[in-house]
PDB file of N, CA and C in Angstrom:
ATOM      1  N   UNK A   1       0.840  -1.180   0.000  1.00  0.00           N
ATOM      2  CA  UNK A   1       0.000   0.000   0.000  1.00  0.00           C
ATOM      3  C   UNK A   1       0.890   1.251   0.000  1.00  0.00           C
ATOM      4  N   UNK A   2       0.671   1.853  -0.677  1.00  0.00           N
ATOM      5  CA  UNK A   2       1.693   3.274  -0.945  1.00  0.00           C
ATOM      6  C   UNK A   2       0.801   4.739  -0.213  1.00  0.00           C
ATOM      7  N   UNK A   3       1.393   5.621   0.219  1.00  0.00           N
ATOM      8  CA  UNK A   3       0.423   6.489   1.173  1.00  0.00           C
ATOM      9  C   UNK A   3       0.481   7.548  -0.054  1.00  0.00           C
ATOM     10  N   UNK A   4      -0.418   8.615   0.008  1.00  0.00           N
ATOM     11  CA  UNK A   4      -0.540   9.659  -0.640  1.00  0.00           C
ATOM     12  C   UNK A   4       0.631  10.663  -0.898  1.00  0.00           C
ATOM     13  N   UNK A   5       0.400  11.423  -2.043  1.00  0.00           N
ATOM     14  CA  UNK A   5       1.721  11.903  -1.725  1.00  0.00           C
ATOM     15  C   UNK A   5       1.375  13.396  -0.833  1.00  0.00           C
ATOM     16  N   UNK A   6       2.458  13.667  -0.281  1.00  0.00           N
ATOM     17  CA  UNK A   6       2.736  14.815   0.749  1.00  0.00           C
ATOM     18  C   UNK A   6       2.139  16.384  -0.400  1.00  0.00           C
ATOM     19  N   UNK A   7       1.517  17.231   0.583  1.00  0.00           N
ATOM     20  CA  UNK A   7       1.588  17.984  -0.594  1.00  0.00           C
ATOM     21  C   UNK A   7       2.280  18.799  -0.688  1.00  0.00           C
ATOM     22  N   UNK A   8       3.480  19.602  -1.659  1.00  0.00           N
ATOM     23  CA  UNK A   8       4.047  20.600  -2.221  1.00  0.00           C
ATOM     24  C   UNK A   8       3.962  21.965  -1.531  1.00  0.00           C
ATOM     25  N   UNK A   9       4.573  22.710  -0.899  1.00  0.00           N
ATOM     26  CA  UNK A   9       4.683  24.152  -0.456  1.00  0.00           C
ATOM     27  C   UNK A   9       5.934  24.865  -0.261  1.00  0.00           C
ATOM     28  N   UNK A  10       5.869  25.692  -0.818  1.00  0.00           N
ATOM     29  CA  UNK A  10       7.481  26.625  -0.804  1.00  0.00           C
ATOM     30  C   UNK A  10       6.894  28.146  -0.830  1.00  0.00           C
ATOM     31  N   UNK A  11       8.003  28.963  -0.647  1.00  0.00           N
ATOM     32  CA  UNK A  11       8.171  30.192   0.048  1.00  0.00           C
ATOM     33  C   UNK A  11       8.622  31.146  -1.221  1.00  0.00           C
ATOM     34  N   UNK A  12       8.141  32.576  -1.103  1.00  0.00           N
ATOM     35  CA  UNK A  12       8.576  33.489  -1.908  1.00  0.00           C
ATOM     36  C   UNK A  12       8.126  34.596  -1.527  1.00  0.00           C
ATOM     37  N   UNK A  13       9.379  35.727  -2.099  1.00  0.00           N
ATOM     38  CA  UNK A  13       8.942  37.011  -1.644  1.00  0.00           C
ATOM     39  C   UNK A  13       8.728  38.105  -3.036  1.00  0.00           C
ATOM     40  N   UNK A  14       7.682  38.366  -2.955  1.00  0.00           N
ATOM     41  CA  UNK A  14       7.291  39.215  -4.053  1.00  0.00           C
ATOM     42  C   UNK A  14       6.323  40.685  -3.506  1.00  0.00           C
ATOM     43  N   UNK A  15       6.995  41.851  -4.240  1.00  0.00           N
ATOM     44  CA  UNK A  15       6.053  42.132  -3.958  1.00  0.00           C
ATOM     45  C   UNK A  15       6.061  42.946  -2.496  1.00  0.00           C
ATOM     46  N   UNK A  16       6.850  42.955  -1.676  1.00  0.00           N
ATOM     47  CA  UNK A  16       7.129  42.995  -0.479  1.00  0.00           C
ATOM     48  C   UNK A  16       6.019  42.336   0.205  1.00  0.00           C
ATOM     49  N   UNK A  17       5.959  41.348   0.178  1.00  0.00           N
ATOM     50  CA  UNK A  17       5.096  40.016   0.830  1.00  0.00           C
ATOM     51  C   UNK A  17       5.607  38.697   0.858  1.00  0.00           C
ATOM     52  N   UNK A  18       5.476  38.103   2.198  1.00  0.00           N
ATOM     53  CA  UNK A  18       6.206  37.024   2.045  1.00  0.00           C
ATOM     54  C   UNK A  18       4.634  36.020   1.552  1.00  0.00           C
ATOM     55  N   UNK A  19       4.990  34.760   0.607  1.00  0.00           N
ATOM     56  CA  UNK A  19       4.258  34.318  -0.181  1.00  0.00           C
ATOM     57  C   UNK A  19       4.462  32.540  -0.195  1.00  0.00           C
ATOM     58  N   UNK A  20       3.250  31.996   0.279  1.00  0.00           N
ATOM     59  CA  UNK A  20       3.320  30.415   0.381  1.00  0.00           C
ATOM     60  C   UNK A  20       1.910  29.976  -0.051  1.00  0.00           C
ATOM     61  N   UNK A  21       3.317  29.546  -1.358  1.00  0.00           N
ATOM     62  CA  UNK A  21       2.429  28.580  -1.941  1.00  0.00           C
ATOM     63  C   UNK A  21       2.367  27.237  -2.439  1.00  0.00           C
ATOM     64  N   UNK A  22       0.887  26.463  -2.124  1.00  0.00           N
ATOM     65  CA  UNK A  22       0.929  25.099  -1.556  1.00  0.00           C
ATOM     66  C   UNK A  22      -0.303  24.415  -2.934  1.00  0.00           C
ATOM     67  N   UNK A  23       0.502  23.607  -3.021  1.00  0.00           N
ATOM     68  CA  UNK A  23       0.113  22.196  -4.392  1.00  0.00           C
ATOM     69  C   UNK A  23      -0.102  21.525  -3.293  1.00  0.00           C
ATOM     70  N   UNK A  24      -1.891  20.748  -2.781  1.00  0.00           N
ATOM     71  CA  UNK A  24      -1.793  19.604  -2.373  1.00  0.00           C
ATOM     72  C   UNK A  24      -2.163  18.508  -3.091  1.00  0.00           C
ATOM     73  N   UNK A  25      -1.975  17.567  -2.127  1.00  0.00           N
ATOM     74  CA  UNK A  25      -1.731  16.688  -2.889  1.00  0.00           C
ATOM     75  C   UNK A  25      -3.776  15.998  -3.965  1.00  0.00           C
ATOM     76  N   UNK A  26      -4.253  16.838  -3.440  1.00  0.00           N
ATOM     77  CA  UNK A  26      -5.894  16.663  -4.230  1.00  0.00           C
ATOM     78  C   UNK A  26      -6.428  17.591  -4.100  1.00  0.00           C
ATOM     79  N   UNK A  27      -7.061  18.265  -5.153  1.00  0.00           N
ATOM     80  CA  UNK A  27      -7.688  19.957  -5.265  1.00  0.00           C
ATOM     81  C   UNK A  27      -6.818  21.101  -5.937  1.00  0.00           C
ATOM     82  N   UNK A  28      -7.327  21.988  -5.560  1.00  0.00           N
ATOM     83  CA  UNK A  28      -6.658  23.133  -6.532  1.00  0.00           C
ATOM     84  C   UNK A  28      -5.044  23.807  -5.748  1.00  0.00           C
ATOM     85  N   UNK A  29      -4.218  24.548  -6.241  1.00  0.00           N
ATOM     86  CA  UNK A  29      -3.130  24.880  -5.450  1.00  0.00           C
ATOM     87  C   UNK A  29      -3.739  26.291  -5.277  1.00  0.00           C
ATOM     88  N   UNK A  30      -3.172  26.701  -4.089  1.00  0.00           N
ATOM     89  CA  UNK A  30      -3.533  28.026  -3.843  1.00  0.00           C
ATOM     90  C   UNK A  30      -2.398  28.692  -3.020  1.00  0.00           C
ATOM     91  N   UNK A  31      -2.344  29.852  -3.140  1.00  0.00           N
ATOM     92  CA  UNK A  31      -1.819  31.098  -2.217  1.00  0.00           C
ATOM     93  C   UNK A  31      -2.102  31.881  -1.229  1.00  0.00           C
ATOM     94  N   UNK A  32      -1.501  32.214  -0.171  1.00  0.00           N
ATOM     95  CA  UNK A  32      -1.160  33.371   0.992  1.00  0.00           C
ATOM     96  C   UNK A  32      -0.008  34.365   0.556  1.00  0.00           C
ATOM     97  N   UNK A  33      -0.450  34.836   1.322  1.00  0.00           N
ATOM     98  CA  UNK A  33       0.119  36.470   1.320  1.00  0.00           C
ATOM     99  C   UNK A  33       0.119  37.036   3.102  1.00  0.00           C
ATOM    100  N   UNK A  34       1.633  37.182   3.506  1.00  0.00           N
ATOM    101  CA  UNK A  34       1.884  38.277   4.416  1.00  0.00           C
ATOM    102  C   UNK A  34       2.606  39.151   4.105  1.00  0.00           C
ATOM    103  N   UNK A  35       2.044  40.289   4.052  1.00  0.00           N
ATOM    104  CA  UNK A  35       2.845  41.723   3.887  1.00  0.00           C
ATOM    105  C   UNK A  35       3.835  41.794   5.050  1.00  0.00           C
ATOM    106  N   UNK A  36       4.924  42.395   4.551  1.00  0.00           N
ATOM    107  CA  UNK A  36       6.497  42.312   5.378  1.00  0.00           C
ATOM    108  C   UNK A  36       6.300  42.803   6.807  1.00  0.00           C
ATOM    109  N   UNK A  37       5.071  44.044   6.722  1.00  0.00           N
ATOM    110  CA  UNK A  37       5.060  45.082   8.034  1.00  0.00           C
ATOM    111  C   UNK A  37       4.319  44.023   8.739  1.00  0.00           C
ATOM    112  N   UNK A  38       3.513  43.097   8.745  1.00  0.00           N
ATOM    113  CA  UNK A  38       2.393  42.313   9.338  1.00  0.00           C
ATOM    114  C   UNK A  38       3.806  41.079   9.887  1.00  0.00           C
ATOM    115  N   UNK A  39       4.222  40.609   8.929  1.00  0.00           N
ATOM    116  CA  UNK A  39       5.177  39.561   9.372  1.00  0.00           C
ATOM    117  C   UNK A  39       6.243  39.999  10.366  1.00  0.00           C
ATOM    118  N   UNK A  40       6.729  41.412  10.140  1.00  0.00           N
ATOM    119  CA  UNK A  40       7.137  42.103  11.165  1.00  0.00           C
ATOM    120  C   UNK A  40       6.867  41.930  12.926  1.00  0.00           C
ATOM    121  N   UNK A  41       5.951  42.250  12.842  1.00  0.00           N
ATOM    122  CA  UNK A  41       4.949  42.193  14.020  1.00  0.00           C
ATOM    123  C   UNK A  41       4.808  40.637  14.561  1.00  0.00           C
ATOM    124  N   UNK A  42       4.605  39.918  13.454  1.00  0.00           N
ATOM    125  CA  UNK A  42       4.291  38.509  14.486  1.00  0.00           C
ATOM    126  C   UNK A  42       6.124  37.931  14.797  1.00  0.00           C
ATOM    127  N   UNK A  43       7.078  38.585  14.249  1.00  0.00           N
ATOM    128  CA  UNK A  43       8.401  37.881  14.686  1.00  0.00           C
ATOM    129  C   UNK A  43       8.489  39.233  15.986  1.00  0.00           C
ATOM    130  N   UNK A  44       7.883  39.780  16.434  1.00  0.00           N
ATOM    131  CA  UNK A  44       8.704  40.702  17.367  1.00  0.00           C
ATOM    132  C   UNK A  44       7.349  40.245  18.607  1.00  0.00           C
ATOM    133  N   UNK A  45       6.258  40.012  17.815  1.00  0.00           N
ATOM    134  CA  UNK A  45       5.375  39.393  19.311  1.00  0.00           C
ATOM    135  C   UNK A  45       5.641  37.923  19.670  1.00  0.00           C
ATOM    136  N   UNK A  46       6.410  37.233  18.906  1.00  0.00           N
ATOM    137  CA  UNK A  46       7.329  36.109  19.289  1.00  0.00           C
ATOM    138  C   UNK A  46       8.269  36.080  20.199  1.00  0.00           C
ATOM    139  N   UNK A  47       9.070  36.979  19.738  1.00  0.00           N
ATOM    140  CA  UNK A  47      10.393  37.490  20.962  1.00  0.00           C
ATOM    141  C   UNK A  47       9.597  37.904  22.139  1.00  0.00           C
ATOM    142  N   UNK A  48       8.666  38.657  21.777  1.00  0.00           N
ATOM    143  CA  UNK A  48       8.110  39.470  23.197  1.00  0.00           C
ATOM    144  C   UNK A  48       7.074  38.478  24.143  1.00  0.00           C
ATOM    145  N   UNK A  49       6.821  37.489  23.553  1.00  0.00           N
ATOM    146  CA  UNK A  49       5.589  36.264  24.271  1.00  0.00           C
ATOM    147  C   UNK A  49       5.831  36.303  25.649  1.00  0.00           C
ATOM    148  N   UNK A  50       6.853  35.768  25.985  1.00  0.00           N
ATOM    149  CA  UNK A  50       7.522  35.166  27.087  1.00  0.00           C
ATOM    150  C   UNK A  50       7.639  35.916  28.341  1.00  0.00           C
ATOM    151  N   UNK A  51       7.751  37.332  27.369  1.00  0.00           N
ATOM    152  CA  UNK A  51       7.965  38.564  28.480  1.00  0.00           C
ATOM    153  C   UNK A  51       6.659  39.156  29.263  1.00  0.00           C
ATOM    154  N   UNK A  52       5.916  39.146  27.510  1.00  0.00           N
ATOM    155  CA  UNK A  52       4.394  39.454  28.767  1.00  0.00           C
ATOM    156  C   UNK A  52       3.211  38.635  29.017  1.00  0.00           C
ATOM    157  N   UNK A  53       3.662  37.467  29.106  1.00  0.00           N
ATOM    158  CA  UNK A  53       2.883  36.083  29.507  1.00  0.00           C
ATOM    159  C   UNK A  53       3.048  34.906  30.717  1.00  0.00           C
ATOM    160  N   UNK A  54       4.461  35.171  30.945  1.00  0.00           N
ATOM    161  CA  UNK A  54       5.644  34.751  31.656  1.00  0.00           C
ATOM    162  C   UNK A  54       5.703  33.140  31.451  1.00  0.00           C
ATOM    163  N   UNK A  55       4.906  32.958  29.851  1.00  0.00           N
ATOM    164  CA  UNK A  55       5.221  31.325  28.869  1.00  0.00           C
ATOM    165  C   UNK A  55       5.733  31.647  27.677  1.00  0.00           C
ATOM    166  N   UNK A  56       6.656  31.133  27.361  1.00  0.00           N
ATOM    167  CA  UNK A  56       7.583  31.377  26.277  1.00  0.00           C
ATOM    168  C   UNK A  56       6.825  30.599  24.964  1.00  0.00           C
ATOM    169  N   UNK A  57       5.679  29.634  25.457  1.00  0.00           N
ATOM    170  CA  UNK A  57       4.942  28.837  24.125  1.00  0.00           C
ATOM    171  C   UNK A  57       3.698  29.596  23.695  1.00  0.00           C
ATOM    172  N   UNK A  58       3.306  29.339  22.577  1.00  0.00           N
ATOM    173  CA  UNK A  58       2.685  30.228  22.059  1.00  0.00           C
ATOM    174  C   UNK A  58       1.609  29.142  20.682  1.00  0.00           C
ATOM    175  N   UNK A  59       0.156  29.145  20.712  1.00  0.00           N
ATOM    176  CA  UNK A  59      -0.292  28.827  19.791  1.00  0.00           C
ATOM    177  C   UNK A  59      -0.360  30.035  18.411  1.00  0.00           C
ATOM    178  N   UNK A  60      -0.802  29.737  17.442  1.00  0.00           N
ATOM    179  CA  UNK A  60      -1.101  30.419  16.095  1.00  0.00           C
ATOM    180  C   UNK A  60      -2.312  31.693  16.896  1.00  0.00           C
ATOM    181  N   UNK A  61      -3.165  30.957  17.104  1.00  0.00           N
ATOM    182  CA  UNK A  61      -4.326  31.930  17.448  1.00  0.00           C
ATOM    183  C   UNK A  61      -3.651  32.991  18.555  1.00  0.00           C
ATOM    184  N   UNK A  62      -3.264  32.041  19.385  1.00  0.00           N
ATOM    185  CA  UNK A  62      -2.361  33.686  20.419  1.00  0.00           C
ATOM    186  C   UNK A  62      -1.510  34.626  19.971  1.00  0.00           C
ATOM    187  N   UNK A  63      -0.566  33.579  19.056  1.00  0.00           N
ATOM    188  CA  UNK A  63       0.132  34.732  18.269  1.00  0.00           C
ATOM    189  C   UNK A  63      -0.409  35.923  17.673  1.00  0.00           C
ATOM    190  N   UNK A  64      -1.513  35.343  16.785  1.00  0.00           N
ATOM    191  CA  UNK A  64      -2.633  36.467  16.082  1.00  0.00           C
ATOM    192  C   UNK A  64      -2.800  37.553  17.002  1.00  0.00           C
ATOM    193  N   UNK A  65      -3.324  37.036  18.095  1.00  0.00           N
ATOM    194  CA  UNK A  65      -3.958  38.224  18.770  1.00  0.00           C
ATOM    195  C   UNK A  65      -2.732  38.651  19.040  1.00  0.00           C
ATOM    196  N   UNK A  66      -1.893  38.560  19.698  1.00  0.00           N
ATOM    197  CA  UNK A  66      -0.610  38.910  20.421  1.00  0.00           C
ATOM    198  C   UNK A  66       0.043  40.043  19.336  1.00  0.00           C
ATOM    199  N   UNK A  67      -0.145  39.870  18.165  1.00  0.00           N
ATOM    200  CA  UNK A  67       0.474  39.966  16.922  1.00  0.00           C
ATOM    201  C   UNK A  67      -0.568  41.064  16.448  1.00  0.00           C
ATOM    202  N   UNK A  68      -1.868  40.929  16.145  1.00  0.00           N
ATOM    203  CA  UNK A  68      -2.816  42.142  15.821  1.00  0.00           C
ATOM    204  C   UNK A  68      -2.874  41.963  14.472  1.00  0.00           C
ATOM    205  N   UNK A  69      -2.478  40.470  13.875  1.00  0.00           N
ATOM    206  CA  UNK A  69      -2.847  40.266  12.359  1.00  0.00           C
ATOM    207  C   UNK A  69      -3.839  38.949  12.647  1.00  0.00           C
ATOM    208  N   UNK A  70      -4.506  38.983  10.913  1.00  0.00           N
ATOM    209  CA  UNK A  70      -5.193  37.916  10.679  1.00  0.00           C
ATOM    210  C   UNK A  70      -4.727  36.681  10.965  1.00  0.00           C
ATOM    211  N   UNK A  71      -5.858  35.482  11.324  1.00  0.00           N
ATOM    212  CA  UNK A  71      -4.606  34.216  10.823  1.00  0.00           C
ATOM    213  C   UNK A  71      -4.152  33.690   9.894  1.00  0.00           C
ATOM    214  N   UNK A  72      -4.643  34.074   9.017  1.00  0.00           N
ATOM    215  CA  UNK A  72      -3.837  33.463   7.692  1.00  0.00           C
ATOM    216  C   UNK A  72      -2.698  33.970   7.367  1.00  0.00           C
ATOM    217  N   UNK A  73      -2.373  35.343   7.683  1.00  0.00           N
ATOM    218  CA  UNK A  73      -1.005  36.177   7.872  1.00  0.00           C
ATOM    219  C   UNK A  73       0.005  35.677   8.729  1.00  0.00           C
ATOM    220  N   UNK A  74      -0.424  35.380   9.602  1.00  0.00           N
ATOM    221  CA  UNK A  74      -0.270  34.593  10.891  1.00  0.00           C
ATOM    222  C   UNK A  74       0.331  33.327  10.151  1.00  0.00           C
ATOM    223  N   UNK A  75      -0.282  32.467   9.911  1.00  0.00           N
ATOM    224  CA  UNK A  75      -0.378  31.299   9.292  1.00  0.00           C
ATOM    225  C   UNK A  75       1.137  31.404   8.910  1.00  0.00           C
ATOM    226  N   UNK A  76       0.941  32.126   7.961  1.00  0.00           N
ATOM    227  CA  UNK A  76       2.348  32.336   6.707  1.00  0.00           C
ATOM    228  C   UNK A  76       3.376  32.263   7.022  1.00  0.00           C
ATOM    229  N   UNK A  77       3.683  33.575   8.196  1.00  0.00           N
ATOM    230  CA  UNK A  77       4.473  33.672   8.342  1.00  0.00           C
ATOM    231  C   UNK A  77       4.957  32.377   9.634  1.00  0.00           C
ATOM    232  N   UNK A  78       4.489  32.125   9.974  1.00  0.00           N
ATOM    233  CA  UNK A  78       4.804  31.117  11.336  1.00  0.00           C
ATOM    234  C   UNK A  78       4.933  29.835  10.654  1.00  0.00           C
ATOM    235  N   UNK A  79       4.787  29.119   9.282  1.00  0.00           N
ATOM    236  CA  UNK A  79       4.972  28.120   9.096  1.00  0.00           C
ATOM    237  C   UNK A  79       6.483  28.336   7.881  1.00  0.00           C
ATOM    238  N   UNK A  80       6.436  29.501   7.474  1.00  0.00           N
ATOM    239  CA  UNK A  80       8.333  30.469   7.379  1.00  0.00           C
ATOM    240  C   UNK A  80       8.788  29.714   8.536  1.00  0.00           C
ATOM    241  N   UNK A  81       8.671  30.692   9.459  1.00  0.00           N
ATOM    242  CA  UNK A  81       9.533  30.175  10.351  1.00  0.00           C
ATOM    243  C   UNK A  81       9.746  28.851  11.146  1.00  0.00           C
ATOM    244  N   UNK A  82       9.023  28.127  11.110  1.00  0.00           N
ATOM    245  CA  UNK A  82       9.085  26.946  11.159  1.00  0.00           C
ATOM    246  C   UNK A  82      10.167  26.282  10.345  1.00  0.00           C
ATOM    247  N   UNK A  83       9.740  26.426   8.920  1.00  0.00           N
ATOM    248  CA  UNK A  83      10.470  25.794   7.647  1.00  0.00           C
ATOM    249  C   UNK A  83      12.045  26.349   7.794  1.00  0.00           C
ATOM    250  N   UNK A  84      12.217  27.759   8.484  1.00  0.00           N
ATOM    251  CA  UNK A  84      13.485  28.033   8.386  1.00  0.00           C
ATOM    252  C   UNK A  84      14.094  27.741   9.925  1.00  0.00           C
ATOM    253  N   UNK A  85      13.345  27.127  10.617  1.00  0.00           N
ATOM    254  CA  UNK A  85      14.228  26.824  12.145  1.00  0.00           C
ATOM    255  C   UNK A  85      14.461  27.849  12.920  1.00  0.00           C
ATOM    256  N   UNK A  86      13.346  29.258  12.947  1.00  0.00           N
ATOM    257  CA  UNK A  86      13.506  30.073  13.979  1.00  0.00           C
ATOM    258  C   UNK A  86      12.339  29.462  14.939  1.00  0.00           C
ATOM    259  N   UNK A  87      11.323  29.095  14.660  1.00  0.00           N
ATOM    260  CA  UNK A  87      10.586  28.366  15.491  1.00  0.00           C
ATOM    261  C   UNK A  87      10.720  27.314  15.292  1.00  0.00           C
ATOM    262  N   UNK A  88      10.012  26.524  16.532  1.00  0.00           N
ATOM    263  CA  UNK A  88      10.134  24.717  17.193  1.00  0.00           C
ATOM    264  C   UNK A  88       9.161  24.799  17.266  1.00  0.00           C
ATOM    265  N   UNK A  89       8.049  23.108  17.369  1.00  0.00           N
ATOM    266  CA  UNK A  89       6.890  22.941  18.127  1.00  0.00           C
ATOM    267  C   UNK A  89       7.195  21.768  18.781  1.00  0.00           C
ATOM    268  N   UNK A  90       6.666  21.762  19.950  1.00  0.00           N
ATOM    269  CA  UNK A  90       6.754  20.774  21.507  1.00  0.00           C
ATOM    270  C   UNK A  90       5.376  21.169  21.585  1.00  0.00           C
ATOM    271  N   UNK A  91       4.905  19.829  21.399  1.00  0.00           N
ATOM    272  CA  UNK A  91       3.431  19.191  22.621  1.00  0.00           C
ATOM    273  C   UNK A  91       2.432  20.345  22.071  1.00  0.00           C
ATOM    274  N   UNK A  92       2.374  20.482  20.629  1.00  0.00           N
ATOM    275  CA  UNK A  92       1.112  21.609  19.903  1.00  0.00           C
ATOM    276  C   UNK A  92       1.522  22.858  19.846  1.00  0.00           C
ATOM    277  N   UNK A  93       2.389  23.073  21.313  1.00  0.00           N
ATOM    278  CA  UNK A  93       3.107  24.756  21.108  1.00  0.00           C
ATOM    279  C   UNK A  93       3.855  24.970  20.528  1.00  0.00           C
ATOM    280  N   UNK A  94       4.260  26.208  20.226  1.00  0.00           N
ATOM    281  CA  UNK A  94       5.255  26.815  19.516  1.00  0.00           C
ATOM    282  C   UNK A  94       6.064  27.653  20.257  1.00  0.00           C
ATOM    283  N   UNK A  95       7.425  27.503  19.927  1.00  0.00           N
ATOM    284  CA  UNK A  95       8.723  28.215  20.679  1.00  0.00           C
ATOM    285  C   UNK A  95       9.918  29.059  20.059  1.00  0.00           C
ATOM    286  N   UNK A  96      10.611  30.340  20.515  1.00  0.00           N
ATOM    287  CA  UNK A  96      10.900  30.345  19.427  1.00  0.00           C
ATOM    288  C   UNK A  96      11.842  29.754  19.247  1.00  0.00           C
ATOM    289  N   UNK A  97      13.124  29.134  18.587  1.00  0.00           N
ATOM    290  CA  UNK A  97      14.363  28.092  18.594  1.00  0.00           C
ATOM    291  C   UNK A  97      15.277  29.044  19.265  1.00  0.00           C
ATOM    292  N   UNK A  98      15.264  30.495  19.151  1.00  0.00           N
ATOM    293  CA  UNK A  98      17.026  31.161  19.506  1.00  0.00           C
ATOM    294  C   UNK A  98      16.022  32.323  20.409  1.00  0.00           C
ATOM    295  N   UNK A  99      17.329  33.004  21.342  1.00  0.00           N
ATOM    296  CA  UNK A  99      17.176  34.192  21.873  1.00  0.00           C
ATOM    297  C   UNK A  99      16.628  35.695  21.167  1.00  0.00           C
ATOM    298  N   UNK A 100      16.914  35.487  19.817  1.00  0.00           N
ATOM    299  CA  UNK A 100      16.852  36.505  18.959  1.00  0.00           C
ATOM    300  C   UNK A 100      15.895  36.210  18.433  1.00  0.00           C
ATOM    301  N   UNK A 101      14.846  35.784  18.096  1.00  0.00           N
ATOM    302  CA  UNK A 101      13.681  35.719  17.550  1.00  0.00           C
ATOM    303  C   UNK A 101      13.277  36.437  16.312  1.00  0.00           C
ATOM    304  N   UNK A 102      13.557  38.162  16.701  1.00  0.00           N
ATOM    305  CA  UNK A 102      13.041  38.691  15.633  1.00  0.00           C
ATOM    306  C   UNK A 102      14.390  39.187  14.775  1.00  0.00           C
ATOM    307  N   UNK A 103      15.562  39.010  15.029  1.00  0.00           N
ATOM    308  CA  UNK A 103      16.362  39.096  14.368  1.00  0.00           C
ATOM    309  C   UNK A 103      16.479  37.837  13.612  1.00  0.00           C
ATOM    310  N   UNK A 104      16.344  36.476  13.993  1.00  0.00           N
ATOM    311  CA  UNK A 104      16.364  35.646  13.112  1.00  0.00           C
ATOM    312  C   UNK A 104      15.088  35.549  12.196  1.00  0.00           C
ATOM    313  N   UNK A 105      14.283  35.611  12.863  1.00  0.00           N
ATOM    314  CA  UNK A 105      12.963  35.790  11.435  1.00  0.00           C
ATOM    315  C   UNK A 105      13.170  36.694   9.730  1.00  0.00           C
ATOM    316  N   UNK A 106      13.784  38.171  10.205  1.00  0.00           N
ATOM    317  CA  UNK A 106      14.104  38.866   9.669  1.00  0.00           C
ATOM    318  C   UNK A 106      15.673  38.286   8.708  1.00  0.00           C
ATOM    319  N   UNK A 107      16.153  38.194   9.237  1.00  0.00           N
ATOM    320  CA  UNK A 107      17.528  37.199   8.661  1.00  0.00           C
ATOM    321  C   UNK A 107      16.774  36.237   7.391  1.00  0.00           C
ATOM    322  N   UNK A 108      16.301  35.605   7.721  1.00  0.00           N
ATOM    323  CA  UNK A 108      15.472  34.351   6.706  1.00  0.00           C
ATOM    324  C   UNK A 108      14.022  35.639   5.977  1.00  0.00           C
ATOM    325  N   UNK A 109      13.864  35.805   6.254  1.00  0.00           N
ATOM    326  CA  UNK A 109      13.423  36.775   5.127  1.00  0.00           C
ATOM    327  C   UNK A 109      14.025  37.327   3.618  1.00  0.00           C
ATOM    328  N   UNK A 110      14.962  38.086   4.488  1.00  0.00           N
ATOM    329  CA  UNK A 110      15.399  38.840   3.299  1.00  0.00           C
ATOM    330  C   UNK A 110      16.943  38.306   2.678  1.00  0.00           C
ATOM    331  N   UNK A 111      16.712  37.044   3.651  1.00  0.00           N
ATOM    332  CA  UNK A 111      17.534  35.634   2.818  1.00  0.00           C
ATOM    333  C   UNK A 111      17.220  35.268   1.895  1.00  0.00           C
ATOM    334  N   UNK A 112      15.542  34.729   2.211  1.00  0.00           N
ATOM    335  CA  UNK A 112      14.461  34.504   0.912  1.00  0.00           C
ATOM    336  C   UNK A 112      14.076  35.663  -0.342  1.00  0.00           C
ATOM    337  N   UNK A 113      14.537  37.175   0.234  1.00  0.00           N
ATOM    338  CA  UNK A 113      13.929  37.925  -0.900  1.00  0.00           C
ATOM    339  C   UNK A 113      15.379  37.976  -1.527  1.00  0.00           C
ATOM    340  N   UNK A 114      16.263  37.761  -1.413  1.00  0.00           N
ATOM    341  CA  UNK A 114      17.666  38.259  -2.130  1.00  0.00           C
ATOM    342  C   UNK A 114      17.771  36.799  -2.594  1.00  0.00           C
ATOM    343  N   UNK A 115      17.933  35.569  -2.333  1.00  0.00           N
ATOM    344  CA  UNK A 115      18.305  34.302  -3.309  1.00  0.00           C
ATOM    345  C   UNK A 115      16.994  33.674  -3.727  1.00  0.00           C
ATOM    346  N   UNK A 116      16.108  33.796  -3.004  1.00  0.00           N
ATOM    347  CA  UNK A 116      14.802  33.117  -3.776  1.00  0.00           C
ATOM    348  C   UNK A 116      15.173  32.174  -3.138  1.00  0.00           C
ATOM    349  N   UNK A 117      13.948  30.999  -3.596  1.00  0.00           N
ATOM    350  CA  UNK A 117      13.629  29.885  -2.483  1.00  0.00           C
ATOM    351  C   UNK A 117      15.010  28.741  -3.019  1.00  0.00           C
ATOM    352  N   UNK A 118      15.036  27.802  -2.280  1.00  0.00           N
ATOM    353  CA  UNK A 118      15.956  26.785  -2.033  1.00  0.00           C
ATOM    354  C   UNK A 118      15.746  25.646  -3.030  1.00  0.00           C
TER     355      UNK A 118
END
């Protein structure tokens, strides 16, 4: 028995928006969009979680609010960072991997807008 295949998603910046877009594996492919200033915000309410929560883990939806964007903005950018190893997830939460949070988010950004995806 062979399992389905995984579906397809990669990263791009166009546009000044970071941009993921996902081929699954049945249905149509589609796109997100986080604008840079929005993605901004959810890597600096990342760094800042810990400080005014006194829990360093963090779901999507808290982030949102924490963050003051949609979730699908949200979405985007947090599964970036995932893909680039500034965030971890343990036990559903999310953490960020380094001390620098929003300096590494930002790093892999405009990593991605100057070489394009991998």
């Amino acid at each position: 028995m062979t399992s389905a295949p995984e579906r397809i998603e990669h990263f791009t910046v166009a546009d000044d928006h970071l941009v993921r877009s996902v081929v699954p594996h049945r249905g149509d492919s589609y796109e997100h969009r986080c604008p840079r200033t929005s993605y901004e915000d959810i890597a600096h309410a990342i760094e800042l979680f810990s400080a005014e929560t006194g829990d360093p883990g963090f779901t999507l939806e808290e982030l949102a609010t924490a963050a003051g964007t949609p979730s699908t903005q949200t979405a985007v950018a947090l599964a970036f960072m995932k893909e680039r190893g500034c965030v971890v997830t343990r036990y559903r939460r999310n953490y960020a991997a380094g001390r620098c949070a929003f300096e590494d988010a930002m790093i892999e950004f405009h990593a991605l807008r100057e070489k394009g995806p991998e």
